[in-house]
C-alpha atoms as a PDB file:
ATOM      1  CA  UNK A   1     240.683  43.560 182.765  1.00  0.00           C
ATOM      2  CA  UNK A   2     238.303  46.197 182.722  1.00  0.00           C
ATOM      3  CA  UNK A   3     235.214  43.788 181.691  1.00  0.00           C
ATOM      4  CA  UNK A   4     235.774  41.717 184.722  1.00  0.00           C
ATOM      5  CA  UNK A   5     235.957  45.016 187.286  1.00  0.00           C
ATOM      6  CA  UNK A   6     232.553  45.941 185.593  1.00  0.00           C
ATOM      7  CA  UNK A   7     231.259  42.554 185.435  1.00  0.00           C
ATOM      8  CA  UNK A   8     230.145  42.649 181.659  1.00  0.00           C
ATOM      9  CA  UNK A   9     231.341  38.427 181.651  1.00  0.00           C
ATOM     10  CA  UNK A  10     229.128  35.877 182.009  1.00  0.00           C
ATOM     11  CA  UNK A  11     232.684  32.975 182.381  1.00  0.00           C
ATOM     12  CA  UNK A  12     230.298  31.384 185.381  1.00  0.00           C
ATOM     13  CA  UNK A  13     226.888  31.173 183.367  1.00  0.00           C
ATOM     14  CA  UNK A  14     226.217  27.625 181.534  1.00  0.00           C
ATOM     15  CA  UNK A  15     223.414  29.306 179.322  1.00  0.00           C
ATOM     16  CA  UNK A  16     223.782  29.812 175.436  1.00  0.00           C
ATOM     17  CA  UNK A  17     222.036  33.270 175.722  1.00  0.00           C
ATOM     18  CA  UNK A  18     225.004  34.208 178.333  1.00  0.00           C
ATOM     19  CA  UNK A  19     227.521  32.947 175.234  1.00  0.00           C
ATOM     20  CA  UNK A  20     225.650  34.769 172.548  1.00  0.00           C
ATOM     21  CA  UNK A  21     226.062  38.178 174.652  1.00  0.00           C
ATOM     22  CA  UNK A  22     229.399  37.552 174.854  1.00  0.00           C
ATOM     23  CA  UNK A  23     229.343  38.064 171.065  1.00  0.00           C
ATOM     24  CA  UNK A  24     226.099  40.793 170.489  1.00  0.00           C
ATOM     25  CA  UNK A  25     225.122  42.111 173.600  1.00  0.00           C
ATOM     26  CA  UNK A  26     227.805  44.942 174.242  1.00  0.00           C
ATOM     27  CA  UNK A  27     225.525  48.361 173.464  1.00  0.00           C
ATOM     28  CA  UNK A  28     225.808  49.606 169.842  1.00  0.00           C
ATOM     29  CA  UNK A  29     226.185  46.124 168.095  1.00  0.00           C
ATOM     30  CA  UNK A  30     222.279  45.206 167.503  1.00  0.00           C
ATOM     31  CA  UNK A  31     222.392  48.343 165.717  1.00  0.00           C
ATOM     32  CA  UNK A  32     225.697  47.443 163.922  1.00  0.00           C
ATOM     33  CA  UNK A  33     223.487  44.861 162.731  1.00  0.00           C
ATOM     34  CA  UNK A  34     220.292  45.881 161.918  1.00  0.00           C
ATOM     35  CA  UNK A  35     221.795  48.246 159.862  1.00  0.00           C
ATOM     36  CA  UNK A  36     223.936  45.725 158.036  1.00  0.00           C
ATOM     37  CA  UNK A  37     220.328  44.176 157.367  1.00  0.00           C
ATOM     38  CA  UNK A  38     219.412  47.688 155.724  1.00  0.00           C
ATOM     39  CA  UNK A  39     221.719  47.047 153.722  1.00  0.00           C
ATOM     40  CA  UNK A  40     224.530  49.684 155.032  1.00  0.00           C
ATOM     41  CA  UNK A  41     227.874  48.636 154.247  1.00  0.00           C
ATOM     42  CA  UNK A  42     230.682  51.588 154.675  1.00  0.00           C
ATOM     43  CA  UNK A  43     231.880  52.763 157.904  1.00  0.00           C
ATOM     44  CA  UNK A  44     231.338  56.270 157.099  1.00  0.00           C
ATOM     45  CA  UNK A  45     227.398  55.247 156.766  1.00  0.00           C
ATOM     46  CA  UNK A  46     226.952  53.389 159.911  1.00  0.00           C
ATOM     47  CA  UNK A  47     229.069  56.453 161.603  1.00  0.00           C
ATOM     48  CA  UNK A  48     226.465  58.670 160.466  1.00  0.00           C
ATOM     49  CA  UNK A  49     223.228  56.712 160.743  1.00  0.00           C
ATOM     50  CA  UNK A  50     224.004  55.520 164.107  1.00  0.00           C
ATOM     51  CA  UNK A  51     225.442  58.534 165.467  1.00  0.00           C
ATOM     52  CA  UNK A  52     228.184  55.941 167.107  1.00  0.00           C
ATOM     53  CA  UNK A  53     231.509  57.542 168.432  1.00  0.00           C
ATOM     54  CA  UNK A  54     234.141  56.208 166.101  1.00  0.00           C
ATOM     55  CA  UNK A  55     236.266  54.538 168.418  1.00  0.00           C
ATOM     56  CA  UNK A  56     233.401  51.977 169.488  1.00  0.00           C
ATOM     57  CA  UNK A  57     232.367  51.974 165.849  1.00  0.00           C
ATOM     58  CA  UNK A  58     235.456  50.672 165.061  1.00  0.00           C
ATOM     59  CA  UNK A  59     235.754  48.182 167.859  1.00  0.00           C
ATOM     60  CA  UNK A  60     231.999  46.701 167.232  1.00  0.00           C
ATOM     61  CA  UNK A  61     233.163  46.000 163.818  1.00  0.00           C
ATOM     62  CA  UNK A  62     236.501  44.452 164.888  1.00  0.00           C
ATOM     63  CA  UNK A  63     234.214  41.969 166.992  1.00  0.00           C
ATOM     64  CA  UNK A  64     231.388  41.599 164.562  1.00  0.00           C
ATOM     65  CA  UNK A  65     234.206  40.548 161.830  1.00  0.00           C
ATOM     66  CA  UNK A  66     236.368  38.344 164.336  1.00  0.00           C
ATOM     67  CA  UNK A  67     233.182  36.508 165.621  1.00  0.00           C
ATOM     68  CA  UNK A  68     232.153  35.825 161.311  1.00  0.00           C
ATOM     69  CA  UNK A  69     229.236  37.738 161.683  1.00  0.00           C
ATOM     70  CA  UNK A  70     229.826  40.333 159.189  1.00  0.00           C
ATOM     71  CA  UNK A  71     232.945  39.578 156.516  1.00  0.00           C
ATOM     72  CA  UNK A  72     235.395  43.101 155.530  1.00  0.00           C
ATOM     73  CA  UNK A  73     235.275  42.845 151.684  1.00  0.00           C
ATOM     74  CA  UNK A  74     237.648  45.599 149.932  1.00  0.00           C
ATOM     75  CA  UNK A  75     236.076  47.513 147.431  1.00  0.00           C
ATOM     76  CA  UNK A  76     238.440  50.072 146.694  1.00  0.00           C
ATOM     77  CA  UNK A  77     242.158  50.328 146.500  1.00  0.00           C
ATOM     78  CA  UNK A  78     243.465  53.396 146.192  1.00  0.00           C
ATOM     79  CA  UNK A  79     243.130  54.399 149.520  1.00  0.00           C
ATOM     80  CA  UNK A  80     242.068  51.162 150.214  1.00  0.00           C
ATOM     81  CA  UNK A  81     238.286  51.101 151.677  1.00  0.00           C
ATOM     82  CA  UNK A  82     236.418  48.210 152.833  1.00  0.00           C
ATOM     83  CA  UNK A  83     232.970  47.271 153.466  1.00  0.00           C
ATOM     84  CA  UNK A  84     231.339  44.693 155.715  1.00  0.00           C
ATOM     85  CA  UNK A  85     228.325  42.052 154.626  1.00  0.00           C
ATOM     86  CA  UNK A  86     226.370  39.515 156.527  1.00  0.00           C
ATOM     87  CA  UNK A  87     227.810  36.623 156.265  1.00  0.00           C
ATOM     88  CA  UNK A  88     225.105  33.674 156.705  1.00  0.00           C
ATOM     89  CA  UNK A  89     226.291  33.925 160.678  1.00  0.00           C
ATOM     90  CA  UNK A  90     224.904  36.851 160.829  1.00  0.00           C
ATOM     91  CA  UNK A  91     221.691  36.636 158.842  1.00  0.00           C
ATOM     92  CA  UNK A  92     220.767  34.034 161.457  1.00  0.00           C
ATOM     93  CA  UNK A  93     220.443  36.945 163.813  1.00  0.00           C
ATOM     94  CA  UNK A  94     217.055  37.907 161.263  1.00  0.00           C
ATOM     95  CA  UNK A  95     214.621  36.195 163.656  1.00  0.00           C
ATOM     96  CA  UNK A  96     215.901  37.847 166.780  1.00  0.00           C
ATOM     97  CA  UNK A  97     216.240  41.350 165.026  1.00  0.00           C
ATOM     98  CA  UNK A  98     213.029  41.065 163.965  1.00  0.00           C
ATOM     99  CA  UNK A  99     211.656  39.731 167.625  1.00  0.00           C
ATOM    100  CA  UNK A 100     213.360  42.161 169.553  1.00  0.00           C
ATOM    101  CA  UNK A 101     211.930  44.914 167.257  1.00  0.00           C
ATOM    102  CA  UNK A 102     208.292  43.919 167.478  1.00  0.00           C
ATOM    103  CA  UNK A 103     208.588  43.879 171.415  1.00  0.00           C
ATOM    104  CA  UNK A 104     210.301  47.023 171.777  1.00  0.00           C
ATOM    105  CA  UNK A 105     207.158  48.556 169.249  1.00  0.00           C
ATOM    106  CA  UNK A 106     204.796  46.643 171.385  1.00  0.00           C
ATOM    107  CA  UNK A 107     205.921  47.203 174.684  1.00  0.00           C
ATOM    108  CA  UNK A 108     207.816  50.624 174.529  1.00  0.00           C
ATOM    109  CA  UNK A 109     207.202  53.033 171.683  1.00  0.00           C
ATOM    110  CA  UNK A 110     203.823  51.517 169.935  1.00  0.00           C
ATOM    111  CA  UNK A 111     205.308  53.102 166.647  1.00  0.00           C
ATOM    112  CA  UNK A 112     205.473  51.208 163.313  1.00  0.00           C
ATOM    113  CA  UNK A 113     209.054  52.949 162.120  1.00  0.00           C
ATOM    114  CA  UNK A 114     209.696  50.509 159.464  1.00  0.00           C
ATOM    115  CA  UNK A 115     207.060  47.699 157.944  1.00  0.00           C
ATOM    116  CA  UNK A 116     208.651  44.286 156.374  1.00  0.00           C
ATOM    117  CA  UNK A 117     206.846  42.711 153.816  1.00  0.00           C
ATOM    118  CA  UNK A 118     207.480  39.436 151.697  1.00  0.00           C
ATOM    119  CA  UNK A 119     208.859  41.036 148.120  1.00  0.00           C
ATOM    120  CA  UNK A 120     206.904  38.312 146.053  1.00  0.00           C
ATOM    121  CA  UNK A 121     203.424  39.379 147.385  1.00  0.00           C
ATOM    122  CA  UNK A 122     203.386  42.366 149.111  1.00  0.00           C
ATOM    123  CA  UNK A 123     202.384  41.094 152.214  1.00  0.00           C
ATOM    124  CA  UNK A 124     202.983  42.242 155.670  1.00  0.00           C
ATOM    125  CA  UNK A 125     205.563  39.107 157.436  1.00  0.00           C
ATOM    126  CA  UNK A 126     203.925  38.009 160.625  1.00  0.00           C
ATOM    127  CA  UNK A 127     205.811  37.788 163.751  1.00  0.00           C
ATOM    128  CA  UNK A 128     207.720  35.011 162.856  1.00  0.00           C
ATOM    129  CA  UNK A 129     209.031  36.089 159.812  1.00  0.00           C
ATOM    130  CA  UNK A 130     206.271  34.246 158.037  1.00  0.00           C
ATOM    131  CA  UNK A 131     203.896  35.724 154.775  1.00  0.00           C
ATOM    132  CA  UNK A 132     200.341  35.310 156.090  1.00  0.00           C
ATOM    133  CA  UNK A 133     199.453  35.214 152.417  1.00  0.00           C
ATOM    134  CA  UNK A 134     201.838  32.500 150.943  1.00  0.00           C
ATOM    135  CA  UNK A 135     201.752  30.358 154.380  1.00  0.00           C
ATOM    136  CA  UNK A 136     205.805  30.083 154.549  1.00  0.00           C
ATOM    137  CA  UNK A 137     209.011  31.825 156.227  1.00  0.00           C
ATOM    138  CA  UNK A 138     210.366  34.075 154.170  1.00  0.00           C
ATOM    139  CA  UNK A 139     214.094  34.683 153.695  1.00  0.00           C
ATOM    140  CA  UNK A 140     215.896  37.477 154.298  1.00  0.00           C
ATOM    141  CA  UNK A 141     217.133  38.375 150.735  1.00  0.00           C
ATOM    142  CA  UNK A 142     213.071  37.674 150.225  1.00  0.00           C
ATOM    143  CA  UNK A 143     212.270  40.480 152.872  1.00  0.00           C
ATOM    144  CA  UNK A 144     211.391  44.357 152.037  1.00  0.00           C
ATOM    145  CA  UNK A 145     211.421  47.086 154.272  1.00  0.00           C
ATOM    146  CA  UNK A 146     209.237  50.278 153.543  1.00  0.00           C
ATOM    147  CA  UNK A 147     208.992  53.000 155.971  1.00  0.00           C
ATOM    148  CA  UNK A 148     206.238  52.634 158.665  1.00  0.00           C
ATOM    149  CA  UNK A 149     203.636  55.282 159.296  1.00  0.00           C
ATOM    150  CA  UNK A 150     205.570  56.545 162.098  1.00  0.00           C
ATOM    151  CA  UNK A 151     208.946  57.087 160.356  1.00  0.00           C
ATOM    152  CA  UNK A 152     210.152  60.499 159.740  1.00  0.00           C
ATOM    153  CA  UNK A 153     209.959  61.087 156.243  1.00  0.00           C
ATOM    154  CA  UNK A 154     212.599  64.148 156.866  1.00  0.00           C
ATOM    155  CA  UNK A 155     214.912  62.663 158.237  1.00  0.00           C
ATOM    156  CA  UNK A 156     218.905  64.500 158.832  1.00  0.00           C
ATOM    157  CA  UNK A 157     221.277  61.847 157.708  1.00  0.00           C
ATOM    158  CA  UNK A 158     221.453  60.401 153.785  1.00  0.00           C
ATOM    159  CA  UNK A 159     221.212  56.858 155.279  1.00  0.00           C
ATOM    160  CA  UNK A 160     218.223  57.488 156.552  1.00  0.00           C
ATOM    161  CA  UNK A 161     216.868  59.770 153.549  1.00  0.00           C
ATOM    162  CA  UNK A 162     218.051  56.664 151.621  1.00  0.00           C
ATOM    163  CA  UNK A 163     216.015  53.959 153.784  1.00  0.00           C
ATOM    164  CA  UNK A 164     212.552  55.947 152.892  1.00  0.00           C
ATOM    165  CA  UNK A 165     212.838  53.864 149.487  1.00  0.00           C
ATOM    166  CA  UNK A 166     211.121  50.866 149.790  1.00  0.00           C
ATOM    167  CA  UNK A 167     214.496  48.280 149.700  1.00  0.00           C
ATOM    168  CA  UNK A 168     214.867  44.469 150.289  1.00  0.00           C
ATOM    169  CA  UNK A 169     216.994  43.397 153.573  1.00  0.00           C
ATOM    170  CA  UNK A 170     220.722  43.191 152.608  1.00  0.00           C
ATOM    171  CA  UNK A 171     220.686  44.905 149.279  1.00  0.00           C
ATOM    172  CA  UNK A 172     223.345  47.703 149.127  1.00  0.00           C
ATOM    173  CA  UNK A 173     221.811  51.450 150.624  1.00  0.00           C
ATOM    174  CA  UNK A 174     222.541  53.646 147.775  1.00  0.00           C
ATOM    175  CA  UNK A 175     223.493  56.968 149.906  1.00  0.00           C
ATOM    176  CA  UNK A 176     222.818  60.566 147.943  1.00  0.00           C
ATOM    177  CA  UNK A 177     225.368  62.204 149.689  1.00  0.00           C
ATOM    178  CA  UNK A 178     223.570  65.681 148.760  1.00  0.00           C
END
């Protein structure tokens, strides 16, 4: 009841961007996601990288799982823990991730954080995802990120100490706790 007093529904729009902020456009879950892409898996992780209260943390996962963009897998028992993974729903988001990104650097911060790059070659992906170099779209598992010129290289949180290693998209982030 409270979306519809704050009119966060978009019931009277016939538009499939309307429909896919229904799903990803509540604040928080782009981020949910693009970390998912880094390759953060473990609550605890995106509560620290994100700096997200854990209430909302909780509920943008809850969504994100419902909707089959990200899948809970258990990976411990005893207390039972569980991470969450892409699921090829939510991979499909790559493309506007990676738009979104480039506008925001172009049109609001003109910082290169992070830099993509085709595994295989080396080569910087152009704005479509593409390698310049090889001439085709590269996929996500395919993808690197190394830090960007702009990137803190000191940063607070072991997430983000762990992200200044050059790692492909989706790969587990192996957190140093220290």
């Amino acid at each position: 009841m409270d979306d519809m007093a704050l009119g966060k529904d978009y019931a009277t729009q016939e538009c499939s961007i309307a429909s896919a902020l229904e799903v990803i456009g509540e604040r928080w879950t782009l981020l949910v996601i693009r970390d998912a892409f880094y390759g953060v898996r473990r609550y605890n992780d995106f509560l620290v990288h994100l700096g997200i209260p854990r209430a909302v943390l909780a509920s943008r996962l809850q969504t994100l799982t419902a909707q089959g963009i990200l899948e809970k897998r258990r990976y411990q028992e005893s207390p039972p823990r569980d991470e969450y993974v892409l699921t090829d729903r939510g991979i499909a988001l790559w493309p506007t991730l990676r738009a979104l990104g480039l506008w925001g650097r172009e049109h609001l911060t003109q910082r290169q954080l992070r830099i993509f790059r085709h595994a295989a070659c080396g080569t910087e992906l152009g704005p479509y995802g593409e390698c310049p170099a090889c001439g085709t779209v590269v996929p996500v598992p395919d993808v690197e990120v190394v830090p960007g010129p702009d990137l803190s290289r000191d940063p607070d949180d072991p997430v983000s100490r762990a992200l200044l290693k050059p790692k492909r998209l989706l790969q587990p982030v192996e957190v140093d706790p220290a």
